[in-house]
Protein backbone atom coordinates (compact mmCIF):
# COMPACT_ATOMS: atom_id res chain seq x y z
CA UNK A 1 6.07 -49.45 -12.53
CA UNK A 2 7.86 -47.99 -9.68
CA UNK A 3 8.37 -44.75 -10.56
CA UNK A 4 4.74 -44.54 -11.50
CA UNK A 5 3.43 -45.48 -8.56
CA UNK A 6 6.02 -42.86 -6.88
CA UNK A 7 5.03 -40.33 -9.19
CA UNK A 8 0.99 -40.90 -8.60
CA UNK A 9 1.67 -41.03 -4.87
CA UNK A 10 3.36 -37.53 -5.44
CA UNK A 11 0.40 -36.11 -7.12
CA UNK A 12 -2.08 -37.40 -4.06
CA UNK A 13 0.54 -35.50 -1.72
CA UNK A 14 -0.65 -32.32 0.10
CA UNK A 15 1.17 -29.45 -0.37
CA UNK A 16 2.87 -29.70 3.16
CA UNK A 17 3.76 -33.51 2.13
CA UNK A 18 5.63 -32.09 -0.85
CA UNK A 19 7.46 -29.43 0.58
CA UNK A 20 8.74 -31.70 3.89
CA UNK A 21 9.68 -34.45 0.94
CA UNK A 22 11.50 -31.15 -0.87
CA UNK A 23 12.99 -29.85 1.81
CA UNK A 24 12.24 -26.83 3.27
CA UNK A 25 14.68 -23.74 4.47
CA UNK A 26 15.07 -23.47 8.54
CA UNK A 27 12.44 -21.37 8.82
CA UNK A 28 11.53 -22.20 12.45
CA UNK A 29 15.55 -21.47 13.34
CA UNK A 30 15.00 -18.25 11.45
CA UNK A 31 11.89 -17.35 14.03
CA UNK A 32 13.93 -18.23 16.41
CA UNK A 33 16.86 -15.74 15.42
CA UNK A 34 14.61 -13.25 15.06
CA UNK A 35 12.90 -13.18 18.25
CA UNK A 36 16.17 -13.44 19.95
CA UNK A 37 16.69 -10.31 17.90
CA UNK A 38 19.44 -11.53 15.68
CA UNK A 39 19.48 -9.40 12.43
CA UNK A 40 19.50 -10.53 9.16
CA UNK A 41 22.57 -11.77 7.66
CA UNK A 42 25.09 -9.10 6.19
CA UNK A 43 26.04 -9.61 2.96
CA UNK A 44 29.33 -7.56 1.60
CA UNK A 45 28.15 -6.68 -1.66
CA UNK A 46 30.76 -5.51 -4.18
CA UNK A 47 31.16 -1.54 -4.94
CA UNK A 48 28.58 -0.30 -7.40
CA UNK A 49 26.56 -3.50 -7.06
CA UNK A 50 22.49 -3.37 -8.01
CA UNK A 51 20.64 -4.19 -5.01
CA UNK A 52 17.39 -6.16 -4.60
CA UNK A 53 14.84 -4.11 -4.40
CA UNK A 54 12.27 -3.69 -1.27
CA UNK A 55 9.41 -4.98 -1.79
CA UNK A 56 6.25 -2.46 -1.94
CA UNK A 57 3.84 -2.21 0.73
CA UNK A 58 1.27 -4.58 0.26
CA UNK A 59 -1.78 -2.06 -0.10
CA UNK A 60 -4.57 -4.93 0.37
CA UNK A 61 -3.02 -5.08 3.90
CA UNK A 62 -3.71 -1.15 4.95
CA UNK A 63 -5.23 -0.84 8.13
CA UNK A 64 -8.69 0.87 7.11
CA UNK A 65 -10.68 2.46 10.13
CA UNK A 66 -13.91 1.00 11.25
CA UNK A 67 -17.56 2.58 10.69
CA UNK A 68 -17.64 4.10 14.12
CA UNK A 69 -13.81 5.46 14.05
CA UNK A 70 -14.72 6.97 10.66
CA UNK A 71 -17.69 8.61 12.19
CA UNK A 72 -16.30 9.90 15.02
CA UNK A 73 -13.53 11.65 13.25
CA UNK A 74 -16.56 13.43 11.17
CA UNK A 75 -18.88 14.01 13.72
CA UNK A 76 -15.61 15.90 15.90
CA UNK A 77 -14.55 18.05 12.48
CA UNK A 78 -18.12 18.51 10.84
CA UNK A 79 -20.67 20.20 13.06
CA UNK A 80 -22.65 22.93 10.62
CA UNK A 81 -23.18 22.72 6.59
CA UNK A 82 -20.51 25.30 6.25
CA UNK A 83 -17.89 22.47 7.60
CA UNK A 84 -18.43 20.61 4.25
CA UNK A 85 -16.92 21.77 1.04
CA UNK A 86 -17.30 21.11 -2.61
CA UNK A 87 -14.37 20.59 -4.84
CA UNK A 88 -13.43 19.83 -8.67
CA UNK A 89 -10.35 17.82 -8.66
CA UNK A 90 -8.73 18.67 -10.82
CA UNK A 91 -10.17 22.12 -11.24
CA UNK A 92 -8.33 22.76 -14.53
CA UNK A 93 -10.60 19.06 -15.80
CA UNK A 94 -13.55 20.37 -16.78
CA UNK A 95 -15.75 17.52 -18.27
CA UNK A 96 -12.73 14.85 -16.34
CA UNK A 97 -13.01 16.53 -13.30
CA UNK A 98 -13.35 14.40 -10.12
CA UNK A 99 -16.59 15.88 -7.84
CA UNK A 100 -15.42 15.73 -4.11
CA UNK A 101 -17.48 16.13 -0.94
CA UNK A 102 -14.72 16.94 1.80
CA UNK A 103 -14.82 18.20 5.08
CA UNK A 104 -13.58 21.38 5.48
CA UNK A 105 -10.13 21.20 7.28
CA UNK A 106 -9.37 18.43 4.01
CA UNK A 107 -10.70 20.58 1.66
CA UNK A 108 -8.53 23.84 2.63
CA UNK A 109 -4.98 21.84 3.06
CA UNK A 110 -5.58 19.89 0.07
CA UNK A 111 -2.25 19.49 -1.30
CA UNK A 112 -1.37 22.12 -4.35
CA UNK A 113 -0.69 19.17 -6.89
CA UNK A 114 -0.07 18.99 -10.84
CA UNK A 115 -2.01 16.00 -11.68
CA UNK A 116 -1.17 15.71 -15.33
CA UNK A 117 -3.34 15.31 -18.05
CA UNK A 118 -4.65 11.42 -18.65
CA UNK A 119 -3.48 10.21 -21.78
CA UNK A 120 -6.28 8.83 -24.43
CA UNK A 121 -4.55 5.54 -25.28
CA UNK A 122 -4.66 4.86 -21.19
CA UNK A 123 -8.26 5.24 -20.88
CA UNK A 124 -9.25 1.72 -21.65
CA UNK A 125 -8.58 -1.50 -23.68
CA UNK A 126 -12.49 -2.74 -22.33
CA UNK A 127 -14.66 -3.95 -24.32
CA UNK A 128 -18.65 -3.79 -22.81
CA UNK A 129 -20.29 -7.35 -24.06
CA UNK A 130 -22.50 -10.33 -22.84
CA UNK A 131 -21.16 -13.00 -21.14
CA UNK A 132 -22.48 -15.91 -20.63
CA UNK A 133 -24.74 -16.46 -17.76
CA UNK A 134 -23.61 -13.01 -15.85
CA UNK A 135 -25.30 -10.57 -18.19
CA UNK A 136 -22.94 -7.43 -19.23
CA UNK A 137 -19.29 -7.42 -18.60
CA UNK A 138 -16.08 -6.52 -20.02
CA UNK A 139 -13.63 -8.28 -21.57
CA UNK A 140 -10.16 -7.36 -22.68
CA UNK A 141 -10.58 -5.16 -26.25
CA UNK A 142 -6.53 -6.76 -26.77
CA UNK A 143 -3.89 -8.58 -24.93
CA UNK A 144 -2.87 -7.01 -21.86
CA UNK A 145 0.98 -8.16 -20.27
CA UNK A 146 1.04 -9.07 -17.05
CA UNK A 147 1.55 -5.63 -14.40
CA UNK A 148 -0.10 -3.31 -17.87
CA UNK A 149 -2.90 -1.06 -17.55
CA UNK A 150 -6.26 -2.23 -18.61
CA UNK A 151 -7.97 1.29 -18.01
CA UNK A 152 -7.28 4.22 -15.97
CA UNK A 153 -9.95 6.77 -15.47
CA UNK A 154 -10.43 9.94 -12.91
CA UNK A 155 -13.81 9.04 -10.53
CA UNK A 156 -16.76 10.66 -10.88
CA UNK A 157 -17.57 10.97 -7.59
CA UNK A 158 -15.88 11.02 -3.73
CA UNK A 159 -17.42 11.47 -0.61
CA UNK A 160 -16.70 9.91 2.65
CA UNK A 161 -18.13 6.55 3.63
CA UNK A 162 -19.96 7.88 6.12
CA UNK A 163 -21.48 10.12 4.48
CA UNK A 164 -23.39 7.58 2.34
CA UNK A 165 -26.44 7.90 4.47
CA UNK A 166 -27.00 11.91 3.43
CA UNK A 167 -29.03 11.94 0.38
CA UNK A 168 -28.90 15.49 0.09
CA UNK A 169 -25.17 15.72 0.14
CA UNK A 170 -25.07 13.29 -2.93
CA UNK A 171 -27.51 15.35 -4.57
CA UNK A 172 -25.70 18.70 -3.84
CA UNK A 173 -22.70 17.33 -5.74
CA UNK A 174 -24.61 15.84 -8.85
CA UNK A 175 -25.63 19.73 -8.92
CA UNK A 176 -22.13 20.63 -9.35
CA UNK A 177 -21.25 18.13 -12.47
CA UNK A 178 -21.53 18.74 -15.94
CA UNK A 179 -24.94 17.32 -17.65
CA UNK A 180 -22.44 14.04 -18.92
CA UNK A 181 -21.09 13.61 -15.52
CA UNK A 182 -24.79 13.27 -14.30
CA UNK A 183 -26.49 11.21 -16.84
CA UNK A 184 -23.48 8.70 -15.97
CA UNK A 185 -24.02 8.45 -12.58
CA UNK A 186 -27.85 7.50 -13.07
CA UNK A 187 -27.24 5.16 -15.77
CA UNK A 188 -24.87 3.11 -13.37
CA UNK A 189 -26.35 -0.03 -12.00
CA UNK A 190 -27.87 0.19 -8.79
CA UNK A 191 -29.07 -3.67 -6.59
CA UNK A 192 -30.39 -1.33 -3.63
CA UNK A 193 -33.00 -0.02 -4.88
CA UNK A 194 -35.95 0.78 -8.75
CA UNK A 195 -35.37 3.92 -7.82
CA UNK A 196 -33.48 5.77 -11.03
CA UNK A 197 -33.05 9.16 -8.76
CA UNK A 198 -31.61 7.10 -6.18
CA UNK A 199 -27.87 8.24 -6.41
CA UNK A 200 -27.13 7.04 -2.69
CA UNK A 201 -27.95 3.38 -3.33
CA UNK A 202 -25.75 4.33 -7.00
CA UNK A 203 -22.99 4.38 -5.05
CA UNK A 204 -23.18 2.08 -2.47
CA UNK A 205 -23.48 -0.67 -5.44
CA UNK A 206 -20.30 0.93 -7.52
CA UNK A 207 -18.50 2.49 -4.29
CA UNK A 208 -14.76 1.52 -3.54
CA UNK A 209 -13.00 2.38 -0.49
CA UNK A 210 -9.39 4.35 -1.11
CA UNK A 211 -7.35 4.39 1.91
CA UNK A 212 -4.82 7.04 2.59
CA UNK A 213 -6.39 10.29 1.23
CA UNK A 214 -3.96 13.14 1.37
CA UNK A 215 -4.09 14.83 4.94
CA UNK A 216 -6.93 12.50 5.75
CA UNK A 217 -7.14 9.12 7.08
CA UNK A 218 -11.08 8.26 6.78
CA UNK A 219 -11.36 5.96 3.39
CA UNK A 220 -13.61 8.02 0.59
CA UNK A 221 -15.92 5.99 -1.62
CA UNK A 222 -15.17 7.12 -5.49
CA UNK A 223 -17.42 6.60 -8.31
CA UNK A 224 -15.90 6.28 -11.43
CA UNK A 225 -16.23 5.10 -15.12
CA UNK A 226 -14.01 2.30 -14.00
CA UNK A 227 -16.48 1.28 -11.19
CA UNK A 228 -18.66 -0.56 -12.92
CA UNK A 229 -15.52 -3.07 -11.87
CA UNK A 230 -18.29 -3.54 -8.50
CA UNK A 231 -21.09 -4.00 -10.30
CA UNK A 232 -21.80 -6.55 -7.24
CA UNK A 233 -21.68 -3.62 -4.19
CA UNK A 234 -18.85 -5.16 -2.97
CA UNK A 235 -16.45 -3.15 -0.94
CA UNK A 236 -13.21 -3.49 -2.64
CA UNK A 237 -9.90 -1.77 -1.26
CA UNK A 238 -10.62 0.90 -3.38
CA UNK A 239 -13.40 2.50 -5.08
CA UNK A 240 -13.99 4.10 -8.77
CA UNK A 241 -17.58 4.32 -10.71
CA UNK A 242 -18.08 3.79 -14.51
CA UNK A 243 -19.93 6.02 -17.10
CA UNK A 244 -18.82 4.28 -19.99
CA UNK A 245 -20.25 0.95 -18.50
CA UNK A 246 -16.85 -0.67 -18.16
CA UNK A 247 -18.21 -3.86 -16.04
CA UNK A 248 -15.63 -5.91 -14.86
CA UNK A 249 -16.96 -8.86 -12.82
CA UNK A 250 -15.18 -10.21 -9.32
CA UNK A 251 -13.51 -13.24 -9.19
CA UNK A 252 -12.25 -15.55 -6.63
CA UNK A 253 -9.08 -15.68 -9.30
CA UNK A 254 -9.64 -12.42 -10.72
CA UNK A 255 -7.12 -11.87 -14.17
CA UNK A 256 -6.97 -7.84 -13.32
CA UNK A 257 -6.76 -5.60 -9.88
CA UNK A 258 -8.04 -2.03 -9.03
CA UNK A 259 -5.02 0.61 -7.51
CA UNK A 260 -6.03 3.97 -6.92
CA UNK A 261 -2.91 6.27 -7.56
CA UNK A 262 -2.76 9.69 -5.58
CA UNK A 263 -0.53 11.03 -8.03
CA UNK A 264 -2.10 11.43 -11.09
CA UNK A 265 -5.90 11.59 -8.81
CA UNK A 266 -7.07 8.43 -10.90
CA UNK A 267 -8.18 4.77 -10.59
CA UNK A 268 -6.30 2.12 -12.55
CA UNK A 269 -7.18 -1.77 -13.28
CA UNK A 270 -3.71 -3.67 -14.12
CA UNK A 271 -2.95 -7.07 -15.25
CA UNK A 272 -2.42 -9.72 -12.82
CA UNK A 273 -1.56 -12.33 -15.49
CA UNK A 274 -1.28 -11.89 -19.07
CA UNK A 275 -4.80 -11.55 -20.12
CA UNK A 276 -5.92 -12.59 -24.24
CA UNK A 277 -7.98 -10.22 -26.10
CA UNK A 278 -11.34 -11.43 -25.66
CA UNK A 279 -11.39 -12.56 -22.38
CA UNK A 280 -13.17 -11.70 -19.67
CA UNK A 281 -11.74 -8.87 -16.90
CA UNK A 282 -12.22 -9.23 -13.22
CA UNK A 283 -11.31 -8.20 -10.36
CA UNK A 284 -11.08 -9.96 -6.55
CA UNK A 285 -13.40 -9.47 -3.55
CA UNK A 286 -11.45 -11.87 -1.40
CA UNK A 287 -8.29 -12.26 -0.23
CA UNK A 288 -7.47 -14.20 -3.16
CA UNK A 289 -5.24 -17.11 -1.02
CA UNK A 290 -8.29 -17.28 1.42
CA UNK A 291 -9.65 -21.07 1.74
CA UNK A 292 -13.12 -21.68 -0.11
CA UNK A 293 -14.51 -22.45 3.40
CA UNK A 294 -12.76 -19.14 4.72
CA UNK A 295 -14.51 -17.81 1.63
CA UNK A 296 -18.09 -19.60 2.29
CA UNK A 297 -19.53 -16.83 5.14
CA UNK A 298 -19.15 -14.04 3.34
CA UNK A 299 -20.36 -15.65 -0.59
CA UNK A 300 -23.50 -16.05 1.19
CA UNK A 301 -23.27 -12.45 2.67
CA UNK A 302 -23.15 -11.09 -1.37
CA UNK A 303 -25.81 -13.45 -2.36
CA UNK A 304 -28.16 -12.56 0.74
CA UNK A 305 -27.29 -9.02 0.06
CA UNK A 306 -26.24 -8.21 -3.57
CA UNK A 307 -27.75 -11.43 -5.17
CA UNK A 308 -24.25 -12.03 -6.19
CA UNK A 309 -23.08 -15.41 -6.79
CA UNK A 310 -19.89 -15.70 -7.77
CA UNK A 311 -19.09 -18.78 -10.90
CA UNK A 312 -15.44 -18.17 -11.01
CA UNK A 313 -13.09 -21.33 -12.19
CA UNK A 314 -12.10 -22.12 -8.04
CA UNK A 315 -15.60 -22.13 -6.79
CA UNK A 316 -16.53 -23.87 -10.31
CA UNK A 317 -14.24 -27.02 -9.05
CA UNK A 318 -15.36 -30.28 -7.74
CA UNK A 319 -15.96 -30.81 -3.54
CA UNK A 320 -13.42 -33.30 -3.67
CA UNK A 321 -10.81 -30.42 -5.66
CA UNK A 322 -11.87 -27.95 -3.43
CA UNK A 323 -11.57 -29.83 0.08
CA UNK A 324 -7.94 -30.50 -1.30
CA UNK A 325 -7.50 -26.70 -1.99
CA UNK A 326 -8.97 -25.75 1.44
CA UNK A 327 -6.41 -28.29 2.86
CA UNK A 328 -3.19 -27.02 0.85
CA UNK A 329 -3.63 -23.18 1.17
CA UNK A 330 -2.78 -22.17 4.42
CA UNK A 331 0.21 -24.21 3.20
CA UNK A 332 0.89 -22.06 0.40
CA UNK A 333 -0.09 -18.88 2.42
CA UNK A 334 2.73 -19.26 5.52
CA UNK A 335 5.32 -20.58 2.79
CA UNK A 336 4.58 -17.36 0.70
CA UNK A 337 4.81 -15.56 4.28
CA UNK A 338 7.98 -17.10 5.24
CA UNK A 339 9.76 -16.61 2.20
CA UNK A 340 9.06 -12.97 2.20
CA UNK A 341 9.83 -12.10 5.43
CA UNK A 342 13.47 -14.57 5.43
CA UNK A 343 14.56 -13.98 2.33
CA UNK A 344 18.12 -12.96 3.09
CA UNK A 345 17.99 -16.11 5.68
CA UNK A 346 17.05 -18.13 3.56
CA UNK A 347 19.59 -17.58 0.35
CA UNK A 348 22.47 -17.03 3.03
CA UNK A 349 21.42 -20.78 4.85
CA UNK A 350 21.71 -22.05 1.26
CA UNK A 351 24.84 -20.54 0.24
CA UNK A 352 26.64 -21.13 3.62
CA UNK A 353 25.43 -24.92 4.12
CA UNK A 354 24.02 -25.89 1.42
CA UNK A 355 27.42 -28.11 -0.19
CA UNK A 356 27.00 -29.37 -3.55
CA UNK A 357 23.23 -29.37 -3.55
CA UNK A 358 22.84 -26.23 -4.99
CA UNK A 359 19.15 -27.64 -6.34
CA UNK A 360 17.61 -27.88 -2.95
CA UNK A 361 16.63 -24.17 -2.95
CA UNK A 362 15.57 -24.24 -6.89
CA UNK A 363 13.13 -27.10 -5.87
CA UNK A 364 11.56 -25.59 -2.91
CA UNK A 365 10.67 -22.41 -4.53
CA UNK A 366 9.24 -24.34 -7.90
CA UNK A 367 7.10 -26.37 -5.79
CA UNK A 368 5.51 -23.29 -4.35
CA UNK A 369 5.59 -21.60 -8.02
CA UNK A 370 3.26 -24.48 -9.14
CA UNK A 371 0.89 -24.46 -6.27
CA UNK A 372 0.25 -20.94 -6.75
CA UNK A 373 -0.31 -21.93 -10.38
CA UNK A 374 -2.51 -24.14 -9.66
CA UNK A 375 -4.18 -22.63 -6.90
CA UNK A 376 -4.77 -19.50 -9.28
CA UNK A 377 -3.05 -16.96 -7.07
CA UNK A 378 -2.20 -14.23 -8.54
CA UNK A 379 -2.06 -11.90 -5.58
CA UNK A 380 1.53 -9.48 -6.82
CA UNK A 381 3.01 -9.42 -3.47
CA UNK A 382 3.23 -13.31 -3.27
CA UNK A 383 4.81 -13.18 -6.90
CA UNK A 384 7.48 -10.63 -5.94
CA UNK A 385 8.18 -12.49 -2.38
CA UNK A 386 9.11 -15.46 -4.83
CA UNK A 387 10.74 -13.75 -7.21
CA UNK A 388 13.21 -11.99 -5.30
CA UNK A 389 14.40 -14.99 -3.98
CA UNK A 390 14.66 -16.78 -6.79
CA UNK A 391 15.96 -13.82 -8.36
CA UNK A 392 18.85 -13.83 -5.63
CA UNK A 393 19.78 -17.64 -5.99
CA UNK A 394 20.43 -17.32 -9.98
CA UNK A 395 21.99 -14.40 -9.66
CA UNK A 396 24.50 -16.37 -7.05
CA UNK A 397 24.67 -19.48 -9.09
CA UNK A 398 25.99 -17.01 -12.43
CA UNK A 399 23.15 -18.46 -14.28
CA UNK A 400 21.85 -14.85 -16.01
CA UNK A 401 18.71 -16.15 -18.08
CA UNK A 402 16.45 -17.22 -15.32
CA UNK A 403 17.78 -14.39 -13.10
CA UNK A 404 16.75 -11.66 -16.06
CA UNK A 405 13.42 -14.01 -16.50
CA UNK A 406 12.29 -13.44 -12.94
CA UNK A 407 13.64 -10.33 -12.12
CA UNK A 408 11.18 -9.09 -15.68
CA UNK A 409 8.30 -11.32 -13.49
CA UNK A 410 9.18 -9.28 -10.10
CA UNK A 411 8.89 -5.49 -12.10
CA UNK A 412 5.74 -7.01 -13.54
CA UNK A 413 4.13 -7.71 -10.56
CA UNK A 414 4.96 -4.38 -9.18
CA UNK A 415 4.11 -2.96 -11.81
CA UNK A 416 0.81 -4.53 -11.02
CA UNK A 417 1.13 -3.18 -7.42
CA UNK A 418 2.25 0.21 -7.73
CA UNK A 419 2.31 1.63 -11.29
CA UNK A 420 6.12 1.26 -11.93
CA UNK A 421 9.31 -1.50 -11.98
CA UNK A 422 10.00 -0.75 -8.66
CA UNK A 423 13.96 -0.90 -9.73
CA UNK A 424 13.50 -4.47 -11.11
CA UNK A 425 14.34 -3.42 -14.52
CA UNK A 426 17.83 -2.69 -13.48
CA UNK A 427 18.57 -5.96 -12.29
CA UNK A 428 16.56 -7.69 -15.73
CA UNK A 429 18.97 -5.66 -17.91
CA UNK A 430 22.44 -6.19 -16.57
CA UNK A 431 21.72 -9.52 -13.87
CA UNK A 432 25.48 -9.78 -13.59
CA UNK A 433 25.72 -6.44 -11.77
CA UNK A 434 23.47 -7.63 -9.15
CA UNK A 435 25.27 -7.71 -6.01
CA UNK A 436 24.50 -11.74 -5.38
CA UNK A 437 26.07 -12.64 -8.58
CA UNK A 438 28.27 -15.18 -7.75
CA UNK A 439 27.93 -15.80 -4.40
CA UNK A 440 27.49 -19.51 -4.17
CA UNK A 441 31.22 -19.98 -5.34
CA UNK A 442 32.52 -17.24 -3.98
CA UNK A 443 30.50 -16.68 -1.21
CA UNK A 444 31.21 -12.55 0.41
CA UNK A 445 29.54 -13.09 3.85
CA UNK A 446 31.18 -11.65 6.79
CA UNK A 447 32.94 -14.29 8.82
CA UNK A 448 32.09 -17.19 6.97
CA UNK A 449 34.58 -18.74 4.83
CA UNK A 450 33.38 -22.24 2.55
């Protein structure tokens, strides 16, 4: 009866009650080393050793510039029509080709790139269908793994945010497409307006913003045949638009995310999770660890505004389920933050003082694990933050299977991030050449002898 009662009281916990009855790394001490600027801890890693790998940057996080900085740097380099140019990217695409309004000093140091040729089998495992209660979508046409490509597909269309208010320019470019690439465009959804000639309120409602252009730091909206993925006219950290009528719907726990990737000039949705053949793709329009009250503005921004109302599985839970979630995610959000930025702290704390109770660690980071589960989180920069340290502690504690199970889970997630492994591979093959393998017992940290 005891341990029942324990065990209930455990599940009425909040997160932070868990983790303080866990025990949590020294995080504030960390801070404190920090700002007192103490460097990491070095580690003497054996010759030849793998290393961890760095962690990508997280691209939701890139500073985009505001309306008015984006118009000012336009209004300073574009003064006449002949400061505009039109371009086919690539040229060599014909029917694929990407229509691009640039200004001029972009347009003339675009870099001389390859982009290689998109593969068929890459274009898309989407399959357009009904779904219940949101009209057209997409769901998956067969399983995708986790970090996998869903589609990839060149854009259509991109222009410069600001210069979604020019009609004309819009109109210009649809002059320069091929009869296909036109009769896409119009046959895209558009909330702004009845108007079927209306190609600026087209791609307003399928627009994403890409930051980092080359040679250009204003964000360009694309429109793609994998745009239909903003259906809503939400601005997503990217932007493609879909011919094909690919629909992807957002979620507040979306299954899939949009990258745009500079190198091969396309837009790719990738598997956050493993996602079943038949089920429903989307895509986020939140922070995905934001609070539903965080959330609440904003959802009643896109209904005022798109008529979008979003039925996801988190903002399909109970009040009383979701005033627990809005109490145990900022939680979840500075432990995910902490771990990531002490990592090396953190695993050297646990080697160095950490005794017998080599679980301590192990328990921490599975408590987080779960509420991220449970919390439907699938953001890929938390994932690899958790990873890599759990990654680290197996690898010290010689126990190979777990280390080459999470270390798969960390390339996955980058995968997710930034097209490739990231070096994570490495360590999944051959975890016993990692350089933390074996650490606990034999612990090889300067000055420190247990």
């Amino acid at each position: 009866m005891t341990s029942a009662t324990s065990g209930q009281n455990h599940q009425s916990s909040t997160m932070a009650e868990k983790l303080l009855d866990i025990g949590m790394p020294r995080f504030p001490i960390f801070e404190q080393w920090r700002l007192a600027g103490l460097s990491p801890p070095e580690v003497d890693l054996p010759p030849g050793g793998l290393p961890i790998p760095e962690v990508p940057p997280n691209v939701s996080a890139v500073k985009i510039n505001n309306e008015s900085a984006a118009a000012a740097w336009l209004t300073t380099h574009i003064r006449k029509p002949g400061d505009v140019v039109l371009a086919l990217i690539p040229a060599w695409a014909g029917e694929g080709a990407t229509t691009c309004v640039l200004p001029k000093l972009v347009g003339y140091n675009w870099p001389e790139t390859d982009y290689p040729r998109i593969d068929k089998s890459e274009t898309s495992c989407l399959r357009v269908t009904d779904v219940r209660g949101k009209g057209k979508g997409c769901v998956a046409a067969r399983a995708v793994p986790r970090g996998e490509l869903v589609a990839r597909e060149r854009a259509l269309y991109i222009v410069p945010r600001t210069f979604l208010d020019t009609q004309q320019i819009a109109r210009t470019a649809m002059a320069m497409m091929t009869p296909n690439q036109r009769t896409a465009i119009l046959a895209l959804y558009n909330c702004k307006s009845t108007d079927p000639d209306d190609v600026k309120g087209i791609i307003g409602t399928n627009g994403i913003l890409i930051p980092g252009m080359p040679n250009h730091d204003v964000v360009y909206v694309a429109s793609s045949k994998l745009s239909r993925a903003s259906t809503t006219g939400i601005d997503f950290p990217f932007v493609p638009t879909i011919p094909n009528n690919s629909t992807p719907f957002t979620s507040c726990c979306p299954n899939a995310t949009f990258r745009w990737d500079n190198a091969s000039f396309s837009g790719e949705i990738r598997a956050l999770r493993p996602i079943p053949e038949g089920e429903e793709v989307t895509i986020a329009y939140f922070q995905e660890i934001m609070a539903a009250t965080a959330r609440r503005p904003e959802r009643q921004k896109y209904l005022d505004e798109y008529n979008f109302k979003c039925a996801c599985a988190i903002c399909g839970r109970s009040s009383k389920e979701r005033s627990r979630s809005d109490e145990d995610r900022p939680t979840i959000w500075m432990s995910v933050h902490d771990i990531g930025k002490f990592y090396r702290e953190i695993v050297h704390d646990w080697i160095t003082r950490g005794g017998n109770d080599h679980t301590r660690l192990l328990n921490y980071l599975h408590a987080v694990e779960e509420a991220l589960d449970r919390e439907m989180i699938f953001s890929p920069i938390c994932w690899i933050y958790l990873a890599r340290v759990i990654v680290m502690a197996r690898c010290a504690l010689r126990e190979a299977r777990p280390a080459r199970k999470w270390a798969q889970r960390a390339a996955q997630h980058t995968r997710a991030l930034t097209g490739s492994d990231g070096g994570w591979d490495a360590i999944a093959g051959e975890p016993e050449k990692c350089g933390w393998w074996g650490m606990w017992n034999k612990p090889r940290l300067r000055g420190i002898w247990v």
